[in-house]
N, C-alpha and C. Protein backbone atom coordinates (compact mmCIF):
# COMPACT_ATOMS: atom_id res chain seq x y z
N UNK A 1 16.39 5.06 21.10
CA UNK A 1 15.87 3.76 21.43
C UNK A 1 14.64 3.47 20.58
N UNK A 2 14.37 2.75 19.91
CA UNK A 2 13.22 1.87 19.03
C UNK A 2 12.50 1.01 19.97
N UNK A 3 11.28 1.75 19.99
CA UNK A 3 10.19 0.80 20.44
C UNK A 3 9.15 0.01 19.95
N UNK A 4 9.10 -1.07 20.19
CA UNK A 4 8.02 -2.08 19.37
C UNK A 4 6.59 -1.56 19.11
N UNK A 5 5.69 -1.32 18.43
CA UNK A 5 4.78 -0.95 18.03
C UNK A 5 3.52 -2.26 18.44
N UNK A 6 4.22 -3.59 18.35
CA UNK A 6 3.29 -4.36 18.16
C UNK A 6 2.13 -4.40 19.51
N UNK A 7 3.03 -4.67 20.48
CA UNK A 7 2.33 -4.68 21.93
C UNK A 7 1.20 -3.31 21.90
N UNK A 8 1.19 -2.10 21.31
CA UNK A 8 0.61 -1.06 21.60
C UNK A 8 -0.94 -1.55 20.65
N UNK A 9 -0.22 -2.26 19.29
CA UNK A 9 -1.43 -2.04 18.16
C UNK A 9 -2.37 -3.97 18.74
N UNK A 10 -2.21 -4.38 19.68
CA UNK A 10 -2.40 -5.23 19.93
C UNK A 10 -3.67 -4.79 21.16
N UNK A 11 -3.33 -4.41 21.82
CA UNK A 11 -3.87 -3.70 23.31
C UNK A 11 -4.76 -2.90 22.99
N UNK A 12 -4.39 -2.09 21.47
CA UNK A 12 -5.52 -0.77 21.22
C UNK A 12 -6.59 -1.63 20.45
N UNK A 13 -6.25 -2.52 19.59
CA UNK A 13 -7.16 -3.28 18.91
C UNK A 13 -8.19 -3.80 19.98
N UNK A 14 -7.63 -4.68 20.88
CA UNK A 14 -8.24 -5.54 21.83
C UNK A 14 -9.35 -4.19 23.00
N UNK A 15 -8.74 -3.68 23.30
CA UNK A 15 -9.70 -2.47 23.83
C UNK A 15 -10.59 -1.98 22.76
N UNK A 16 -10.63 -1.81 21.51
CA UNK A 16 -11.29 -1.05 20.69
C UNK A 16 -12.75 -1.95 20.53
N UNK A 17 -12.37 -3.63 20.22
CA UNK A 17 -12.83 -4.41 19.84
C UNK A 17 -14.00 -5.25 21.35
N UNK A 18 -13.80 -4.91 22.33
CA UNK A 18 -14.39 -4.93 23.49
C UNK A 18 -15.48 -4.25 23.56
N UNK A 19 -15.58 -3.05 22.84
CA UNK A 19 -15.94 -1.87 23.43
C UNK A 19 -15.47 -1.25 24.56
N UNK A 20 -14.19 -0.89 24.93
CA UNK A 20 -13.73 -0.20 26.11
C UNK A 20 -12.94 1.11 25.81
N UNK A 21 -14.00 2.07 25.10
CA UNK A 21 -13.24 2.95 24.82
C UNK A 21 -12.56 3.77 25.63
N UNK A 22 -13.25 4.20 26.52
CA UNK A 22 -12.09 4.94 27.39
C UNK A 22 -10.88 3.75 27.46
N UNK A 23 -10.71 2.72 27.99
CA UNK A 23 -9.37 2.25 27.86
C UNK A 23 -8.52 2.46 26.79
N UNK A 24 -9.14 2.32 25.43
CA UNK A 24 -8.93 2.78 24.16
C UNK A 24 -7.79 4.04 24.39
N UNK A 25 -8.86 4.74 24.70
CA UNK A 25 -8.36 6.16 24.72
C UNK A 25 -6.89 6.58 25.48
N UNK A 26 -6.83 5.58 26.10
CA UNK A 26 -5.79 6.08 27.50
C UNK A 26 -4.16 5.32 26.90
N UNK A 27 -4.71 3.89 26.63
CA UNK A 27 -3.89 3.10 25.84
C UNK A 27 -3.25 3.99 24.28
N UNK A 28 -4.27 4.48 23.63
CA UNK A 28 -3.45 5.36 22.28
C UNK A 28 -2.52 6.13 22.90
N UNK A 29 -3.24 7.12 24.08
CA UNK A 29 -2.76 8.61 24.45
C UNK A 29 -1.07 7.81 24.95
N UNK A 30 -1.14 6.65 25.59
CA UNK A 30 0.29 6.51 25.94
C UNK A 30 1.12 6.02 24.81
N UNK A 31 0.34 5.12 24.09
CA UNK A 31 1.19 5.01 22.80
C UNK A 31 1.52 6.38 21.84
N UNK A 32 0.96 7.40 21.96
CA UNK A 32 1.43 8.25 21.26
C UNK A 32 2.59 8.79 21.85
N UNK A 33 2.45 8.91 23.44
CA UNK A 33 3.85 9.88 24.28
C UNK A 33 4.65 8.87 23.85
N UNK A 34 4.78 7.56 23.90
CA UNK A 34 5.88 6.66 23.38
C UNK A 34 6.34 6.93 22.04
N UNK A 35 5.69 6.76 21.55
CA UNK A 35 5.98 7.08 20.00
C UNK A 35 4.91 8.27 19.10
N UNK A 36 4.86 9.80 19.30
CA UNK A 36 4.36 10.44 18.50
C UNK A 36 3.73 10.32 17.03
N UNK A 37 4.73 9.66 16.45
CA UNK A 37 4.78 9.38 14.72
C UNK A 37 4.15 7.89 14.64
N UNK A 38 3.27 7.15 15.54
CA UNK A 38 2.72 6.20 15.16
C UNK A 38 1.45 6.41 15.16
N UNK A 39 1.28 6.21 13.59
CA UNK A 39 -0.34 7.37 13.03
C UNK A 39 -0.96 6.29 13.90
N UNK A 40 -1.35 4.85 13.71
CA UNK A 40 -2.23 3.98 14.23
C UNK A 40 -2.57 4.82 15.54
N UNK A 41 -2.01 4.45 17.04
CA UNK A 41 -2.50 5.44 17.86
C UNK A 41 -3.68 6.35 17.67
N UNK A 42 -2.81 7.38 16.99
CA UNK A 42 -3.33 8.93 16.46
C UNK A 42 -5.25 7.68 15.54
N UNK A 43 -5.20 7.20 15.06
CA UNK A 43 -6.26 6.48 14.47
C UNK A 43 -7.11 5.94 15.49
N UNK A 44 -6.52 5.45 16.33
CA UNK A 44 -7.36 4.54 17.15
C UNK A 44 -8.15 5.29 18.43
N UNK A 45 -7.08 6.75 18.50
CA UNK A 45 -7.46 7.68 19.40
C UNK A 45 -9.15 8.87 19.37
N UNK A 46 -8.56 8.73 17.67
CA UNK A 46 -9.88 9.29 17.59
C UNK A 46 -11.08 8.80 16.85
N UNK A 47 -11.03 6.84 16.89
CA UNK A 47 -12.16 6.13 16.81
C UNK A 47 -12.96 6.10 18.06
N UNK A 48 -11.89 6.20 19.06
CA UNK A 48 -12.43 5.83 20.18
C UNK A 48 -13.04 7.12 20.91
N UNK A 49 -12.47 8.31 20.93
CA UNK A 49 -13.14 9.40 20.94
C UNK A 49 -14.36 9.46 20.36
N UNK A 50 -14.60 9.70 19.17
CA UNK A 50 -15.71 9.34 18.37
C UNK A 50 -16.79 8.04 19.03
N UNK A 51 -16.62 7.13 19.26
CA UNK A 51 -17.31 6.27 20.07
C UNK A 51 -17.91 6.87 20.81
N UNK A 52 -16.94 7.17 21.75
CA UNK A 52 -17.90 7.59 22.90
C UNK A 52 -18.50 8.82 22.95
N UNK A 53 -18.27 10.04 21.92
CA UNK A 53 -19.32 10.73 21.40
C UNK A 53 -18.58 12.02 21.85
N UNK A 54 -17.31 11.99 22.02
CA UNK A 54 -16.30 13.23 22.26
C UNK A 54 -15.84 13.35 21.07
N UNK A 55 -16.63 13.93 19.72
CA UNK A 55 -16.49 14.24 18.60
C UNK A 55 -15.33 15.35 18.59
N UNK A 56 -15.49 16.51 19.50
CA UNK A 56 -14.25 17.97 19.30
C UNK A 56 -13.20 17.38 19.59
N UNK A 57 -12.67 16.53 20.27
CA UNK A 57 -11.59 15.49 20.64
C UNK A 57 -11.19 14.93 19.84
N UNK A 58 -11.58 14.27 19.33
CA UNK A 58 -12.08 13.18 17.92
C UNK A 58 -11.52 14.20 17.01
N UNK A 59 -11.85 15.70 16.41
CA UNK A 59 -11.25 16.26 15.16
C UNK A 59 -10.03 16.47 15.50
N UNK A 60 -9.62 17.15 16.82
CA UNK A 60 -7.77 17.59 17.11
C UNK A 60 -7.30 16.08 16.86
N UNK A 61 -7.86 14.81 17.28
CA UNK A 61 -6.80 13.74 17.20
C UNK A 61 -6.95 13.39 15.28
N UNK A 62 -8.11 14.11 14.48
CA UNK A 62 -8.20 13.34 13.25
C UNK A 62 -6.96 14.62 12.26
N UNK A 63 -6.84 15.77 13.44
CA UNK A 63 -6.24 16.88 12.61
C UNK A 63 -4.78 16.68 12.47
N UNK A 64 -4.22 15.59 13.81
CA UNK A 64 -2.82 15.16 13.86
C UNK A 64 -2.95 13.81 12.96
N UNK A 65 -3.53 13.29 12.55
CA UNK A 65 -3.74 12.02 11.31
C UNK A 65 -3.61 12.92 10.14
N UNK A 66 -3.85 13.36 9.75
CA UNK A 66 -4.22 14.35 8.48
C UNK A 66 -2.46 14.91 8.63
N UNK A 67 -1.57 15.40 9.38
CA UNK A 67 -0.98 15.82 9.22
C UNK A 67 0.10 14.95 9.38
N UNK A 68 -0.02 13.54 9.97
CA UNK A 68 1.61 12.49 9.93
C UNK A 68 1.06 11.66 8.41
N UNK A 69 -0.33 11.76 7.55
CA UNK A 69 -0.62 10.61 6.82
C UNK A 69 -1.22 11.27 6.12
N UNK A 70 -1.62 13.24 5.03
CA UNK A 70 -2.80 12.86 4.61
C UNK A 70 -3.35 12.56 3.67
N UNK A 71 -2.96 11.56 2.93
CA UNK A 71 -3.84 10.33 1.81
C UNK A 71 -4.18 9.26 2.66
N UNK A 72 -3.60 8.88 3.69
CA UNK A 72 -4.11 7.37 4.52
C UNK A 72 -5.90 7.59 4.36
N UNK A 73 -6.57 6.35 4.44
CA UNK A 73 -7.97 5.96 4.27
C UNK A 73 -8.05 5.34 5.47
N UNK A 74 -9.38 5.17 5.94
CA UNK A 74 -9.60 4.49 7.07
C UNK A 74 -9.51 2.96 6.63
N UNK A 75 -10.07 2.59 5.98
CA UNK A 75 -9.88 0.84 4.63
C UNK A 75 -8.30 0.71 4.78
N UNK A 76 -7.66 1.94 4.08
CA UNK A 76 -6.03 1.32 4.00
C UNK A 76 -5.41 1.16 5.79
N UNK A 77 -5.91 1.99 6.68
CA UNK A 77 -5.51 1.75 7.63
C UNK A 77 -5.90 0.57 8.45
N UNK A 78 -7.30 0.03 8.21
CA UNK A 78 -7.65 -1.06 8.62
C UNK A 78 -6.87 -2.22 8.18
N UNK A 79 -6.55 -2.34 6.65
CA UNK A 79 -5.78 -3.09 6.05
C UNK A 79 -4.72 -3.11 6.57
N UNK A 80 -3.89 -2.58 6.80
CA UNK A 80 -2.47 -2.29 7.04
C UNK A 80 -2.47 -2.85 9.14
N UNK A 81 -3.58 -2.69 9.76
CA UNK A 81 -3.14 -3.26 10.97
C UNK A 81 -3.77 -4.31 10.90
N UNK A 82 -4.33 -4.85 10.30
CA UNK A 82 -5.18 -5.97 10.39
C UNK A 82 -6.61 -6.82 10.74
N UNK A 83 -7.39 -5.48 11.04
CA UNK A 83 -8.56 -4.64 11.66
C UNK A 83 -9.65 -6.22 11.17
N UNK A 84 -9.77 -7.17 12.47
CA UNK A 84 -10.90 -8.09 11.53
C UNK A 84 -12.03 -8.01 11.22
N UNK A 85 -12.67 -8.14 10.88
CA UNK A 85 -13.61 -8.03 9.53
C UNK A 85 -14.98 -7.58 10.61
N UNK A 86 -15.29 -8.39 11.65
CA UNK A 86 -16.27 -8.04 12.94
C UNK A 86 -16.30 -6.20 13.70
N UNK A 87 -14.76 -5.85 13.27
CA UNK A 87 -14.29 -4.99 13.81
C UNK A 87 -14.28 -3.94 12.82
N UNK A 88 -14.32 -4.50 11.89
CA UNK A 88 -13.88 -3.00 11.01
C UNK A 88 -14.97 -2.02 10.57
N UNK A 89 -16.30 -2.63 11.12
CA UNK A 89 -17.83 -1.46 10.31
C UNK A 89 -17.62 -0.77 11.83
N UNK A 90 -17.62 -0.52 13.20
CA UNK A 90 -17.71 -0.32 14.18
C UNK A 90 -16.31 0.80 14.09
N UNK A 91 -15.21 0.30 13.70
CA UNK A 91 -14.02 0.82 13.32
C UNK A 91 -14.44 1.86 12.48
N UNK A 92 -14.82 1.60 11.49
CA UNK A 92 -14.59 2.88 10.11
C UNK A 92 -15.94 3.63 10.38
N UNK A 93 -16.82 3.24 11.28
CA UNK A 93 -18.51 4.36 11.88
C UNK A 93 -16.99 5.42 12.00
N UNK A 94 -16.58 4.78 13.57
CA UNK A 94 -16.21 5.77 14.47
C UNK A 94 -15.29 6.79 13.48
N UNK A 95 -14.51 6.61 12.98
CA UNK A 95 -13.55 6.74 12.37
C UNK A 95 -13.90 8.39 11.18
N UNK A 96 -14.87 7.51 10.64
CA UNK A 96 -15.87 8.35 9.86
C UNK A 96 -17.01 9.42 10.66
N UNK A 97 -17.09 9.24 11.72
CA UNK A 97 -18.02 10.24 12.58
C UNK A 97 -16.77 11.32 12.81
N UNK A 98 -15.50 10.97 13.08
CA UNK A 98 -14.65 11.98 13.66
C UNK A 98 -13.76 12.38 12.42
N UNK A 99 -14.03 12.47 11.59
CA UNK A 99 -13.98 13.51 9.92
C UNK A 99 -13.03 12.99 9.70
N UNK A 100 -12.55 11.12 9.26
CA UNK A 100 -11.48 10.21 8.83
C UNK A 100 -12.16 9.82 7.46
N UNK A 101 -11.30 10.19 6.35
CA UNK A 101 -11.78 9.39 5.10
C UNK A 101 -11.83 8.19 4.89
């Protein structure tokens, strides 16, 4: 069965972009049991980790990025979901605190 991605990268954005990271967090973690291989998740999981300052969390979720993507950039990944422009220095901190190129 194929599941839509959009509803997940929509919800994680909108939580990310709130500041509600724990929702963040809970929202990736189920988008990942749904779909494992959707790096975004795995990305958004450990911005939001990183946020809220659960950095050791933050490397196991940046160590499963590194291993479905690892040339992806935090820039190309912003690019690629659509990350707006308000969102994306707050985005690529976290991103970059939890060892994301």
């Amino acid at each position: 069965m194929i599941r839509s991605t959009m509803p997940h990268i929509l919800g994680l954005r909108a939580d990310f972009a709130q500041d509600r990271y724990e929702e963040a967090v809970n929202a990736a973690r189920r988008a990942i049991q749904s779909n494992p291989g959707f790096s975004v998740a795995h990305w958004v999981l450990a911005a939001a980790l990183a946020a809220l300052g659960r950095i050791p969390e933050a490397k196991i979720a940046t160590a499963q990025i590194l291993a479905l993507g690892p040339n992806l950039t935090t820039a190309e990944t912003c690019a690629g979901i659509g990350v707006p422009t308000t969102l994306a220095a707050p985005f690529t901190k976290a991103c970059h605190a939890a060892g994301l190129p």
